[in-house]
PDB file of N, CA and C in Angstrom:
ATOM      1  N   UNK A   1      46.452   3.231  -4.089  1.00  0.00           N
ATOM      2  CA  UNK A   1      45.036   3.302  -4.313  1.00  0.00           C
ATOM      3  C   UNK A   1      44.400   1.979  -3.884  1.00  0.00           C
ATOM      4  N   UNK A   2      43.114   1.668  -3.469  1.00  0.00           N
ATOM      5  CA  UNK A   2      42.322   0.777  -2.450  1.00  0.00           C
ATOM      6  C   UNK A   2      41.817   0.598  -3.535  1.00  0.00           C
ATOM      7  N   UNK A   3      41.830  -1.039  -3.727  1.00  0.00           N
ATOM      8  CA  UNK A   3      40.813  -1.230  -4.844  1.00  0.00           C
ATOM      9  C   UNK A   3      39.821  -2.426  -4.422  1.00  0.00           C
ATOM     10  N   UNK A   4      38.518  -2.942  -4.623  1.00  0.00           N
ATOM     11  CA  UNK A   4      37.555  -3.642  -4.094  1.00  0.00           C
ATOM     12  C   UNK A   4      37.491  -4.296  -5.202  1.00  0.00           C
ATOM     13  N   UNK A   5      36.586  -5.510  -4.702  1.00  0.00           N
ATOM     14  CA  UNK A   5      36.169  -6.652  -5.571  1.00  0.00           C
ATOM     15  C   UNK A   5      34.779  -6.792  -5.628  1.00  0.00           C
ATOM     16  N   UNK A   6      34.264  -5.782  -5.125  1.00  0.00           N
ATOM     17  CA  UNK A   6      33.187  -5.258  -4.922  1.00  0.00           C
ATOM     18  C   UNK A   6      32.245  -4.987  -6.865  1.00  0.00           C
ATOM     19  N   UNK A   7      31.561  -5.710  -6.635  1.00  0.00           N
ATOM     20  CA  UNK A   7      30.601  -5.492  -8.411  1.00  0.00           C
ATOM     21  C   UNK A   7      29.381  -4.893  -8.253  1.00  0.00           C
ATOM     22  N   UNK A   8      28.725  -3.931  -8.537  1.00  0.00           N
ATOM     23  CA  UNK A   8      27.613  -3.854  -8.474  1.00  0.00           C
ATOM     24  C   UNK A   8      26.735  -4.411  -9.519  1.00  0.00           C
ATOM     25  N   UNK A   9      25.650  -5.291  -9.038  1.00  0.00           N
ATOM     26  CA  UNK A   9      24.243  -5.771  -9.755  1.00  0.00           C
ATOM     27  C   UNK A   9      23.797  -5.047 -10.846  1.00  0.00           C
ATOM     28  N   UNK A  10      24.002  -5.206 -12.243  1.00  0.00           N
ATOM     29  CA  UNK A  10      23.285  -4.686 -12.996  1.00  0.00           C
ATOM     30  C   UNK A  10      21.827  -4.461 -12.999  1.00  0.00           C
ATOM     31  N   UNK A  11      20.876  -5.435 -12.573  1.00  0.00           N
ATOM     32  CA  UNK A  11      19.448  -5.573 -12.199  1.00  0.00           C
ATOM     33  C   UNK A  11      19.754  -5.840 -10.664  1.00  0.00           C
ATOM     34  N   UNK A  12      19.086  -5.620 -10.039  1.00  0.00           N
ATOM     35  CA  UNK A  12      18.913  -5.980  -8.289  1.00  0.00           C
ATOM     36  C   UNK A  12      18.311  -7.268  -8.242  1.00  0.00           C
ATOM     37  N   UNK A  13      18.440  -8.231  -7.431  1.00  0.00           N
ATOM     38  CA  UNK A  13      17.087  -9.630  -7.209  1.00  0.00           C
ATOM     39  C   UNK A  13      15.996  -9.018  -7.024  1.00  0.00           C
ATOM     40  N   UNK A  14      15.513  -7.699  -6.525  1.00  0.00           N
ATOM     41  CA  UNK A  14      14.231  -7.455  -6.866  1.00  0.00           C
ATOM     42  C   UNK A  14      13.500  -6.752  -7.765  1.00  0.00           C
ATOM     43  N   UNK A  15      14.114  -6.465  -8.820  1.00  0.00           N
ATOM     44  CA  UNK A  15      13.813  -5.941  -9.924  1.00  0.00           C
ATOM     45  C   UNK A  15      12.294  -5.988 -10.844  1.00  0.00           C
ATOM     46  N   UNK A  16      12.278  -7.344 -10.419  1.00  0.00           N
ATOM     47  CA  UNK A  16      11.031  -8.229 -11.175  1.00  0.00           C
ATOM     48  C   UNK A  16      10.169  -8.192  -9.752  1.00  0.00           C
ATOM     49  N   UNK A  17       9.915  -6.665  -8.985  1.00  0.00           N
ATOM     50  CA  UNK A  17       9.432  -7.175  -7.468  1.00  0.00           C
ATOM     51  C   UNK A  17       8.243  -6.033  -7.771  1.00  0.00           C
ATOM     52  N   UNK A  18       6.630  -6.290  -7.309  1.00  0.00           N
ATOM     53  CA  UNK A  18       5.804  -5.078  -7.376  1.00  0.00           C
ATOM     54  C   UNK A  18       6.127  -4.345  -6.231  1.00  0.00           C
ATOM     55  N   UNK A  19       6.038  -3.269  -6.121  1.00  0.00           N
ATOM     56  CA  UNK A  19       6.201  -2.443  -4.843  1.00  0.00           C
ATOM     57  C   UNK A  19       5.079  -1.444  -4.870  1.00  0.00           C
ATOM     58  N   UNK A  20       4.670  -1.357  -3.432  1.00  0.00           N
ATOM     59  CA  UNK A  20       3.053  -0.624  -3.254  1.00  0.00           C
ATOM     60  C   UNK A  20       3.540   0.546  -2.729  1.00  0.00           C
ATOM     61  N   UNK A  21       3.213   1.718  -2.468  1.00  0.00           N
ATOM     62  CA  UNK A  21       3.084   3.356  -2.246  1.00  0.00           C
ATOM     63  C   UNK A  21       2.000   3.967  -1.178  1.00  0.00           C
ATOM     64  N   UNK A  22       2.438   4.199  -0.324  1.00  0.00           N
ATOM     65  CA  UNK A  22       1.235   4.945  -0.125  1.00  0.00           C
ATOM     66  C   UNK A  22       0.916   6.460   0.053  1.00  0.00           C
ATOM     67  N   UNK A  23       0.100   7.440  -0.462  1.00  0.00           N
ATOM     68  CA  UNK A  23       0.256   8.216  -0.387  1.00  0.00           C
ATOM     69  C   UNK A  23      -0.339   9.166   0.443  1.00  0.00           C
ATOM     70  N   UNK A  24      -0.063   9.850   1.216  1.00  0.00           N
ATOM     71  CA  UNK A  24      -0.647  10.176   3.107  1.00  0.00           C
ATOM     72  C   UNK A  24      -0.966  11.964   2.517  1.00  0.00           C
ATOM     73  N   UNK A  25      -2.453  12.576   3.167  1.00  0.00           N
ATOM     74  CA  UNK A  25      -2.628  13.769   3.569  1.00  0.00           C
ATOM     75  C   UNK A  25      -1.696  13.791   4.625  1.00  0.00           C
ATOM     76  N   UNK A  26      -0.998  15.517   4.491  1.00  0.00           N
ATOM     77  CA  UNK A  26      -0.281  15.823   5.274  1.00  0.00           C
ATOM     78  C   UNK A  26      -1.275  17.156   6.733  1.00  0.00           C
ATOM     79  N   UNK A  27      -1.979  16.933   6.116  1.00  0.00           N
ATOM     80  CA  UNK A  27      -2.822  18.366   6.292  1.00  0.00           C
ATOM     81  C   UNK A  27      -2.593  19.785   5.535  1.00  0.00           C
ATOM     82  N   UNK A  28      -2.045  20.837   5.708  1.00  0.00           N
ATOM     83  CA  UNK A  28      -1.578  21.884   5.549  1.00  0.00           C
ATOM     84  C   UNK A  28      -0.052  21.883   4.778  1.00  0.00           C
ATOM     85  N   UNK A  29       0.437  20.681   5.443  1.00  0.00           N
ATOM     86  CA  UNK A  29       2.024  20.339   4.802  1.00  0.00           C
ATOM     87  C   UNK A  29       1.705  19.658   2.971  1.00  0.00           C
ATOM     88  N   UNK A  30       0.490  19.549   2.989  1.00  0.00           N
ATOM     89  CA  UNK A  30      -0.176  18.946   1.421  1.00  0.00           C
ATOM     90  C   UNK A  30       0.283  17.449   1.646  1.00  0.00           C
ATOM     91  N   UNK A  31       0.150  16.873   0.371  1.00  0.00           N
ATOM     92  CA  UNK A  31       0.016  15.140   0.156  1.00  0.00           C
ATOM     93  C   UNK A  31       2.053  14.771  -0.785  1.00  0.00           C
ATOM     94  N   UNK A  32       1.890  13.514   0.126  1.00  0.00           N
ATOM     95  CA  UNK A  32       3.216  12.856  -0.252  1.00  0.00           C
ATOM     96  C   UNK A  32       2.953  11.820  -0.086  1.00  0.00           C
ATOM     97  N   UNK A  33       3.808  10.781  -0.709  1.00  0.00           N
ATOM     98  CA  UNK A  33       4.291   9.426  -0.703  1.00  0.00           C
ATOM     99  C   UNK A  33       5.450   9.305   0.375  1.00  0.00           C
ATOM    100  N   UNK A  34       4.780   8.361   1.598  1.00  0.00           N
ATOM    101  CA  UNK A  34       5.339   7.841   2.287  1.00  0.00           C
ATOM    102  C   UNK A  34       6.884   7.654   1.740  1.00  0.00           C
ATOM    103  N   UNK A  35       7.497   7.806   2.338  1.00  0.00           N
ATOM    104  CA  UNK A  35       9.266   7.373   1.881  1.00  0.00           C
ATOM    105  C   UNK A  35       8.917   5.722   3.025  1.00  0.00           C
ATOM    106  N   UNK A  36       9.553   4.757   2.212  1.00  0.00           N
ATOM    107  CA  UNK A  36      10.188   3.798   2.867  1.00  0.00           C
ATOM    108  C   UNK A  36      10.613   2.423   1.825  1.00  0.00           C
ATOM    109  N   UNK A  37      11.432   1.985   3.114  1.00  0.00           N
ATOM    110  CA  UNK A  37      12.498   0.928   2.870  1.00  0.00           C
ATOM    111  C   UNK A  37      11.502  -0.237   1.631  1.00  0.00           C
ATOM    112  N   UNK A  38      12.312   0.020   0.437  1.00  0.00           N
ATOM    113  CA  UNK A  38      12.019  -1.338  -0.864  1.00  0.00           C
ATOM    114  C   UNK A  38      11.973  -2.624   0.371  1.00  0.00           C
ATOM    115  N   UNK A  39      12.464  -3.164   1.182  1.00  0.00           N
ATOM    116  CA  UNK A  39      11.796  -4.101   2.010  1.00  0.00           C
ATOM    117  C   UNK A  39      10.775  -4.458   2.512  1.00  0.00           C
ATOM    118  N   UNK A  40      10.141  -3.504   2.911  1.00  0.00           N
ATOM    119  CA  UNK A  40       8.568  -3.106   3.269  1.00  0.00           C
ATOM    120  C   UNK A  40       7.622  -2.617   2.845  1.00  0.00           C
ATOM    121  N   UNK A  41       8.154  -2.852   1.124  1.00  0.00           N
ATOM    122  CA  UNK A  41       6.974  -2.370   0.313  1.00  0.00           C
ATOM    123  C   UNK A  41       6.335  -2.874  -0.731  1.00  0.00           C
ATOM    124  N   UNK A  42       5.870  -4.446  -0.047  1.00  0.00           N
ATOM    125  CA  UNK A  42       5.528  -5.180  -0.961  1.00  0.00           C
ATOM    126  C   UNK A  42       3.757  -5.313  -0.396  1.00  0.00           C
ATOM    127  N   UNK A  43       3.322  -5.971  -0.882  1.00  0.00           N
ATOM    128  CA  UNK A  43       1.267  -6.150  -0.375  1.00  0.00           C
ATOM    129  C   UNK A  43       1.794  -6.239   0.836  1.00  0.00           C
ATOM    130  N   UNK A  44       2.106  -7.092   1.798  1.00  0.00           N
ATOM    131  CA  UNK A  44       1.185  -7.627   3.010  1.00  0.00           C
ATOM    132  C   UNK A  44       2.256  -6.466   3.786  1.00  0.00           C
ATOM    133  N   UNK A  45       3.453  -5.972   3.824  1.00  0.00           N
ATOM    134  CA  UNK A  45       3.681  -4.929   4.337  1.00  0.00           C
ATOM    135  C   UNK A  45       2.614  -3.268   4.406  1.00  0.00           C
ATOM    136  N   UNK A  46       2.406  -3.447   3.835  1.00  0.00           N
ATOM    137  CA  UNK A  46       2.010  -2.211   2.984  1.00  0.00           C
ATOM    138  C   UNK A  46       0.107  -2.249   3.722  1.00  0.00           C
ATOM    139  N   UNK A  47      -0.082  -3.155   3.919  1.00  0.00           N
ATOM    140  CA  UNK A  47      -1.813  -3.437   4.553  1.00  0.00           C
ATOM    141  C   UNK A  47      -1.047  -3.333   5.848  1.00  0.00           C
ATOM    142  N   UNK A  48      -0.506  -4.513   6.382  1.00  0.00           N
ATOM    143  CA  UNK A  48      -0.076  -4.443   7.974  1.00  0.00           C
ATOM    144  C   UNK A  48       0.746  -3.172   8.537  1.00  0.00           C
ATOM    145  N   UNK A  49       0.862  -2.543   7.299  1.00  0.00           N
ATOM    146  CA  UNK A  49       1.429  -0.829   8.217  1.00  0.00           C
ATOM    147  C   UNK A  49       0.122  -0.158   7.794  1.00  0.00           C
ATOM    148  N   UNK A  50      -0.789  -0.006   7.292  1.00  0.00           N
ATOM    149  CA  UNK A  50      -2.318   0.541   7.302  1.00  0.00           C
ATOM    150  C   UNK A  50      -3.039   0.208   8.523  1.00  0.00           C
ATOM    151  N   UNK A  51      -2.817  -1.302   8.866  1.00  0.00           N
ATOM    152  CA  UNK A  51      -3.925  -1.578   9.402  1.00  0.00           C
ATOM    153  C   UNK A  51      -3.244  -1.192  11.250  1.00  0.00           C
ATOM    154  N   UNK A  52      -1.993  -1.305  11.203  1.00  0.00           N
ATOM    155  CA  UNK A  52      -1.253  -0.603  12.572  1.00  0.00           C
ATOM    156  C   UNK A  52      -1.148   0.375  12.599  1.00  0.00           C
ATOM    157  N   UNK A  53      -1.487   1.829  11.925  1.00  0.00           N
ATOM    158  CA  UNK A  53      -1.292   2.860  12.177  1.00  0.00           C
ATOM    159  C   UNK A  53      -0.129   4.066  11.643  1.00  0.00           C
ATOM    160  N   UNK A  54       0.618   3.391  10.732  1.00  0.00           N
ATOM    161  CA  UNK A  54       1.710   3.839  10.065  1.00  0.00           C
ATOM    162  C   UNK A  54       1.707   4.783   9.259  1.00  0.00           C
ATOM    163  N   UNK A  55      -0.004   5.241   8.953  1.00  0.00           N
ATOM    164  CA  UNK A  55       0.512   6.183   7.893  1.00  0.00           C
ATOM    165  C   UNK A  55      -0.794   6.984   8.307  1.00  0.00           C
ATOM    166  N   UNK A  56      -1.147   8.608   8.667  1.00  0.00           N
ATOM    167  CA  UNK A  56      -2.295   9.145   9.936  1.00  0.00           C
ATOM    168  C   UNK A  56      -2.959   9.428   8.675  1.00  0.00           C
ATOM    169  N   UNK A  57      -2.675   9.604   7.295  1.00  0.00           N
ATOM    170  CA  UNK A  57      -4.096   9.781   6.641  1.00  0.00           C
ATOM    171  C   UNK A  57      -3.801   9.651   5.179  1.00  0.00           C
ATOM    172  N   UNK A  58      -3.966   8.126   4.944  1.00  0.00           N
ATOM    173  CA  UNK A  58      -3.761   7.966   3.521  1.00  0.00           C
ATOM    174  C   UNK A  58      -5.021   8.208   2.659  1.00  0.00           C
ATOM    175  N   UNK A  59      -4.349   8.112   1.461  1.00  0.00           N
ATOM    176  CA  UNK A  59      -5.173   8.903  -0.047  1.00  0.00           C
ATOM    177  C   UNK A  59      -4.898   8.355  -0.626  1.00  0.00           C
ATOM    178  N   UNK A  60      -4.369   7.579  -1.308  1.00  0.00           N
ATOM    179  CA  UNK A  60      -4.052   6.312  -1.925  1.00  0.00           C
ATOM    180  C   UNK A  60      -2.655   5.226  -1.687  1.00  0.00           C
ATOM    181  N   UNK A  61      -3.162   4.180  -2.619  1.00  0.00           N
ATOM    182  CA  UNK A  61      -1.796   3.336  -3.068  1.00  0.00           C
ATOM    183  C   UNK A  61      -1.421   3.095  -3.918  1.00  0.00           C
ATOM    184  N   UNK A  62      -0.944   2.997  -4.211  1.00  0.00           N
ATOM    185  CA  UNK A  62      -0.384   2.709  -6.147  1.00  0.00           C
ATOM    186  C   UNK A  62       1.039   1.772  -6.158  1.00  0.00           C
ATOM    187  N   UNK A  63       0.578   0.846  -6.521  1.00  0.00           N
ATOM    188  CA  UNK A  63       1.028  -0.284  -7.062  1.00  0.00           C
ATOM    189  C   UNK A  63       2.116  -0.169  -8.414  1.00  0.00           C
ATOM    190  N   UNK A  64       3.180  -0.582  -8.334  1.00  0.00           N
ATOM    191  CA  UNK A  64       4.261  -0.442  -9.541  1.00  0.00           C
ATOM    192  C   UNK A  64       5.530  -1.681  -9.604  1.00  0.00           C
ATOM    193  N   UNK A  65       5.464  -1.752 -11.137  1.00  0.00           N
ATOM    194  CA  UNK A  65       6.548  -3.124 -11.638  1.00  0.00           C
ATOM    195  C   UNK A  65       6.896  -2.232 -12.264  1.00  0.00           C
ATOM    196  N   UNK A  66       8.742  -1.738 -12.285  1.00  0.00           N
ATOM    197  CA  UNK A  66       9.147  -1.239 -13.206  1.00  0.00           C
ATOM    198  C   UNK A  66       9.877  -2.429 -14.068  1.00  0.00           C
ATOM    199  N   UNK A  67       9.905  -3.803 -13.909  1.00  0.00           N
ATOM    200  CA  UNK A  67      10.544  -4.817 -14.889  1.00  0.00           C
ATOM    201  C   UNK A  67       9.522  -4.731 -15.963  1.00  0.00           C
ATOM    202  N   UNK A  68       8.053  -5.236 -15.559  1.00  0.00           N
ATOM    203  CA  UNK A  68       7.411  -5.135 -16.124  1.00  0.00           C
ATOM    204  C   UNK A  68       6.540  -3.893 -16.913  1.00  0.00           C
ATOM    205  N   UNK A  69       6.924  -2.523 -16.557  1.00  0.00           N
ATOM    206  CA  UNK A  69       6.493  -1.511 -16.859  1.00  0.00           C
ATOM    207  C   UNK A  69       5.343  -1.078 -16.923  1.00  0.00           C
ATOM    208  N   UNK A  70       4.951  -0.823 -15.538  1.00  0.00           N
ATOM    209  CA  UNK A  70       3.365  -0.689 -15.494  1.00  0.00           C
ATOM    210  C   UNK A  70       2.884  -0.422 -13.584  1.00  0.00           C
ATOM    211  N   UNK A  71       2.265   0.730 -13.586  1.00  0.00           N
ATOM    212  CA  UNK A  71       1.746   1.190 -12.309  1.00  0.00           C
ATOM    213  C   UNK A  71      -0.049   1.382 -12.370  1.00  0.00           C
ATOM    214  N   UNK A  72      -0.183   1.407 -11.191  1.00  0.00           N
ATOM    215  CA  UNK A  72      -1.844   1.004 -11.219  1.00  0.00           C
ATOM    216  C   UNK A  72      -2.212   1.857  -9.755  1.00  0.00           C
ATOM    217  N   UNK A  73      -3.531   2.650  -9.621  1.00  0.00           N
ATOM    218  CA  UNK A  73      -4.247   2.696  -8.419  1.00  0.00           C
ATOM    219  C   UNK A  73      -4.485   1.518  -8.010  1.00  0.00           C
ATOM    220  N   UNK A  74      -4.246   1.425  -6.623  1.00  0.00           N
ATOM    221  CA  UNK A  74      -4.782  -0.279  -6.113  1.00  0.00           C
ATOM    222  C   UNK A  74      -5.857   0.522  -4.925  1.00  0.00           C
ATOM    223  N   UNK A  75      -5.648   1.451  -5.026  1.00  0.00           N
ATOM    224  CA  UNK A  75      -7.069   1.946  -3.636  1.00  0.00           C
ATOM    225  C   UNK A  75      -7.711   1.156  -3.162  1.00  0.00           C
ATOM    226  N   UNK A  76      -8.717   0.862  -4.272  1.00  0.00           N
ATOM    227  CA  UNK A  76     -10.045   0.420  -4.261  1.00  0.00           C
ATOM    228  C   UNK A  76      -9.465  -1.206  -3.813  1.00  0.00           C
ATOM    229  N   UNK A  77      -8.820  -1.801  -4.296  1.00  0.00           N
ATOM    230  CA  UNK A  77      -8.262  -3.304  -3.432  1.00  0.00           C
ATOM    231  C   UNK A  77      -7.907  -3.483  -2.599  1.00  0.00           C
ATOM    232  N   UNK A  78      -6.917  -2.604  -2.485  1.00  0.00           N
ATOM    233  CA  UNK A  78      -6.324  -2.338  -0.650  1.00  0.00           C
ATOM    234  C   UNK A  78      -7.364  -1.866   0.168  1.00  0.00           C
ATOM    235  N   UNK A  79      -8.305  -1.188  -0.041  1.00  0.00           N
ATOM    236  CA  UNK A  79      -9.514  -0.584   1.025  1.00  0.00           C
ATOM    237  C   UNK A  79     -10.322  -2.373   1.318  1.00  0.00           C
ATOM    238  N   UNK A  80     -11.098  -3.100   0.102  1.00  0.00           N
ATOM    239  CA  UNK A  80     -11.592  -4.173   0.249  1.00  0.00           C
ATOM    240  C   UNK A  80     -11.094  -5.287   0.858  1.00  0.00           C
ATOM    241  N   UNK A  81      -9.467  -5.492   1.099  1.00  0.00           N
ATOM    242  CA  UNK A  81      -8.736  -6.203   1.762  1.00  0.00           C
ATOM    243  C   UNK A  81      -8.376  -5.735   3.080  1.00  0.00           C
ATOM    244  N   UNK A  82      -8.482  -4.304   3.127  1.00  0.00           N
ATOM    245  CA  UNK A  82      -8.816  -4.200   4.683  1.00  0.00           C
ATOM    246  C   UNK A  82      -9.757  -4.364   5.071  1.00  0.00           C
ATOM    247  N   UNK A  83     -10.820  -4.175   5.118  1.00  0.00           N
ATOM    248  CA  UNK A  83     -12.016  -4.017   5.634  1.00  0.00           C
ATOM    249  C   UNK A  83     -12.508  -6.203   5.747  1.00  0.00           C
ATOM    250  N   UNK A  84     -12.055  -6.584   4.746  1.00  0.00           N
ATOM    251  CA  UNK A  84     -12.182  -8.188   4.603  1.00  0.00           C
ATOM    252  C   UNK A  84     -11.188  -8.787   5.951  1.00  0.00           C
ATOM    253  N   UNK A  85      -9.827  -7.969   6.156  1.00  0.00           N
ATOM    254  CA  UNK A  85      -9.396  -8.612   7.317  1.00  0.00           C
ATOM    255  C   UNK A  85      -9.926  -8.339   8.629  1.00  0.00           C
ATOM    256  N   UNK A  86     -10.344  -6.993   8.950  1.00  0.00           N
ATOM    257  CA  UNK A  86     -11.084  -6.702  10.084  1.00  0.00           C
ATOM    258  C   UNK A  86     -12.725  -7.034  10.317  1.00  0.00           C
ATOM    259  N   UNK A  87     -13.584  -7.483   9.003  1.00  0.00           N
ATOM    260  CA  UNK A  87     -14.306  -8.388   9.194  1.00  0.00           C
ATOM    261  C   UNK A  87     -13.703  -9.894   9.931  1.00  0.00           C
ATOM    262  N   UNK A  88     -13.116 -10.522   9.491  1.00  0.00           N
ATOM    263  CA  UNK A  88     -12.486 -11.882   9.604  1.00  0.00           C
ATOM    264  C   UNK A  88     -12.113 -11.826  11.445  1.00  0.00           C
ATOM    265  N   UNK A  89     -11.509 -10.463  11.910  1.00  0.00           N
ATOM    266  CA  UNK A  89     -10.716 -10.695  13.120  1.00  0.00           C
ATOM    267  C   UNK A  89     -12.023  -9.977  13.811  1.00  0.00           C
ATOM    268  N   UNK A  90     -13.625 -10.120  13.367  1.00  0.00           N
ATOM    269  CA  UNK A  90     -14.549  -9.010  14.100  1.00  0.00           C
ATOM    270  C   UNK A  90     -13.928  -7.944  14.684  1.00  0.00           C
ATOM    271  N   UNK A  91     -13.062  -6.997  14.267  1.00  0.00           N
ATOM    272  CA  UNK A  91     -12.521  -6.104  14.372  1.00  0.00           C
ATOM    273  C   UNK A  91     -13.057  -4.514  13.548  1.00  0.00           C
ATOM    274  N   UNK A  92     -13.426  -3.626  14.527  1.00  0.00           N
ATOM    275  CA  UNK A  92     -13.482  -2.135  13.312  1.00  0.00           C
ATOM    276  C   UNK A  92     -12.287  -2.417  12.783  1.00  0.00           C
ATOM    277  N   UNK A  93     -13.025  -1.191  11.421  1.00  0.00           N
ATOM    278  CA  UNK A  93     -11.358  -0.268  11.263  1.00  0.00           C
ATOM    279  C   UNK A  93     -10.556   0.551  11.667  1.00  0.00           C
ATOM    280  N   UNK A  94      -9.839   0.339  12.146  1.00  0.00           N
ATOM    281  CA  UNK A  94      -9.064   1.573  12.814  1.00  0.00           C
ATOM    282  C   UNK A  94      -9.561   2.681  12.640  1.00  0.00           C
ATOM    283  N   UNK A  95      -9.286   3.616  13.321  1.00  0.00           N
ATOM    284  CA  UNK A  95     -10.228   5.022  13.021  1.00  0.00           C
ATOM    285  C   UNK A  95      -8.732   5.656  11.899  1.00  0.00           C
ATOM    286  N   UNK A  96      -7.364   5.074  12.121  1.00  0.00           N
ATOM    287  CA  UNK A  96      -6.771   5.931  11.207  1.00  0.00           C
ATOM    288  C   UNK A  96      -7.056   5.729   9.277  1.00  0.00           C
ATOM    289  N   UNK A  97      -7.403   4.425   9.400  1.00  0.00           N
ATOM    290  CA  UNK A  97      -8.146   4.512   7.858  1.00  0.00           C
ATOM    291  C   UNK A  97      -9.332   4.330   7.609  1.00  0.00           C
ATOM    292  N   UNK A  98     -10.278   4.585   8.390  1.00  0.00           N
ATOM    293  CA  UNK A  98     -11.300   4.399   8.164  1.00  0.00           C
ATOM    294  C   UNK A  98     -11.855   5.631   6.853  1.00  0.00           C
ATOM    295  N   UNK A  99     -11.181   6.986   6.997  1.00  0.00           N
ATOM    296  CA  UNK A  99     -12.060   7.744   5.549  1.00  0.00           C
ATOM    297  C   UNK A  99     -11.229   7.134   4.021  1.00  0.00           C
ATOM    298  N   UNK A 100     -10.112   6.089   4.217  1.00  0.00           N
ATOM    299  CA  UNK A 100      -9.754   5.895   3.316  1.00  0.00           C
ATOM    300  C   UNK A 100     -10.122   4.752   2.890  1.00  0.00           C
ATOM    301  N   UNK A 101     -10.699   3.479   4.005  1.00  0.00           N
ATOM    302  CA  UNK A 101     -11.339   2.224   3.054  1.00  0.00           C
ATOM    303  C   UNK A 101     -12.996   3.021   2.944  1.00  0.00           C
ATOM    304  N   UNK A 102     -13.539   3.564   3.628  1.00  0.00           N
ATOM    305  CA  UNK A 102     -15.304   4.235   3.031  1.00  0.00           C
ATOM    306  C   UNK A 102     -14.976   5.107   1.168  1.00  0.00           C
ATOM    307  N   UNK A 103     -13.686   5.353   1.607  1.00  0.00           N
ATOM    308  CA  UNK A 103     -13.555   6.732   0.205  1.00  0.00           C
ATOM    309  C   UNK A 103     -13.065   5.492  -0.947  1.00  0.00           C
ATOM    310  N   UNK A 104     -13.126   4.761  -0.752  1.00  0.00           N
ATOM    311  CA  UNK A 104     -11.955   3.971  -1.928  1.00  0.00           C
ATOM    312  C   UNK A 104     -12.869   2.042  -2.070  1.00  0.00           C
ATOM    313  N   UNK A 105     -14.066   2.243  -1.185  1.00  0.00           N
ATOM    314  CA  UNK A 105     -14.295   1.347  -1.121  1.00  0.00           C
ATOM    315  C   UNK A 105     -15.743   0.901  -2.393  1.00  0.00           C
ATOM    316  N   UNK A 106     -16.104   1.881  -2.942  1.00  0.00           N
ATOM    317  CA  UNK A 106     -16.476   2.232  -3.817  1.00  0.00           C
ATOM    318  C   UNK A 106     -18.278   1.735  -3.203  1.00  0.00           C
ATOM    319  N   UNK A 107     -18.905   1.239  -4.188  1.00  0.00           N
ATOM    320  CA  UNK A 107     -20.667   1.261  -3.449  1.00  0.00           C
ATOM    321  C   UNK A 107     -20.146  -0.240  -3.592  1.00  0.00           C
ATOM    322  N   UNK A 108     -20.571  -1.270  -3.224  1.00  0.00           N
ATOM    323  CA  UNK A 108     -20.579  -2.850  -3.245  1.00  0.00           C
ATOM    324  C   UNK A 108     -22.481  -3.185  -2.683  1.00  0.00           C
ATOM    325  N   UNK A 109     -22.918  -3.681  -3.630  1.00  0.00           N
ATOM    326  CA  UNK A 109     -24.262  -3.995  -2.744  1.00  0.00           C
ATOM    327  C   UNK A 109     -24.991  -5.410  -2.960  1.00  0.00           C
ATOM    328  N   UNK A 110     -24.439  -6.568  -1.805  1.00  0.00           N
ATOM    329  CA  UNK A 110     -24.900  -7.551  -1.950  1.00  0.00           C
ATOM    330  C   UNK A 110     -25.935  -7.780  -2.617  1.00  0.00           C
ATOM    331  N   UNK A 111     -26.165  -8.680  -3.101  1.00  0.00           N
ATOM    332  CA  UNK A 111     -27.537  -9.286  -3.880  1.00  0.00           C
ATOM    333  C   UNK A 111     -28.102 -10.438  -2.790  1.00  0.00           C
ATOM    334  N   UNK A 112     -29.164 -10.545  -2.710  1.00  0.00           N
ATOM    335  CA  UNK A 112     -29.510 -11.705  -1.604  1.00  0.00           C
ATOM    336  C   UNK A 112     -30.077 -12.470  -2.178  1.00  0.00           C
ATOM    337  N   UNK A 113     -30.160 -14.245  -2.172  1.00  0.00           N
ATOM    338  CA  UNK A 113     -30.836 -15.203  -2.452  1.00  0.00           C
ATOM    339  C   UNK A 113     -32.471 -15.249  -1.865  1.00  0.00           C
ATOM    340  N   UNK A 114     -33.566 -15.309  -2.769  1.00  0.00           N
ATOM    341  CA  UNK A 114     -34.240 -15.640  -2.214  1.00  0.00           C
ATOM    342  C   UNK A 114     -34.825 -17.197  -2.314  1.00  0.00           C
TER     343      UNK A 114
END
């Protein structure tokens, strides 16, 4: 018999890690959560595959610490942090999220100094 020295991690090193979701219209196929790699699913992954095209029609994100025990809609943040980076790069929004930062971006209405 082959035996290893092999241990598995009771907790993983990323245990204590938030991981973001996103969840994509399928059209007709209905709505799912993206499957992907715990590597690429932390904030700035998770915007830079929005803002490249990675996911053809998201509906939300949702944000989750299972160390800490606790999940959250982040929509409405992730829409304002896109739209804040493609301001910054004078850039639209992509047309692939654009109904999802207008739908999630909630009303915002400057106040002006006079």
């Amino acid at each position: 018999m082959r035996t290893s020295n092999w241990t598995p991690l009771i907790v993983p090193n990323w245990a204590d890690q938030t991981f973001y979701i996103v969840e994509n219209d399928f059209g007709r196929r209905g709505r799912a959560f993206v499957e992907i790699s715990s590597d690429y699913a932390d904030l700035e992954a998770t915007i830079v595959g929005l803002l490249e095209g990675q996911f053809s029609n998201p509906v939300r994100v949702i944000a989750f610490n299972t160390a800490e025990r606790w999940s959250e809609d982040v929509s409405e943040d992730i829409a304002h942090e896109l739209r804040r980076r493609c301001d910054l790069q004078f850039n639209d929004v992509p047309s692939s999220i654009q109904d999802f930062v207008e739908r999630n971006e909630g009303h915002r209405q400057l106040a002006l100094r006079r």
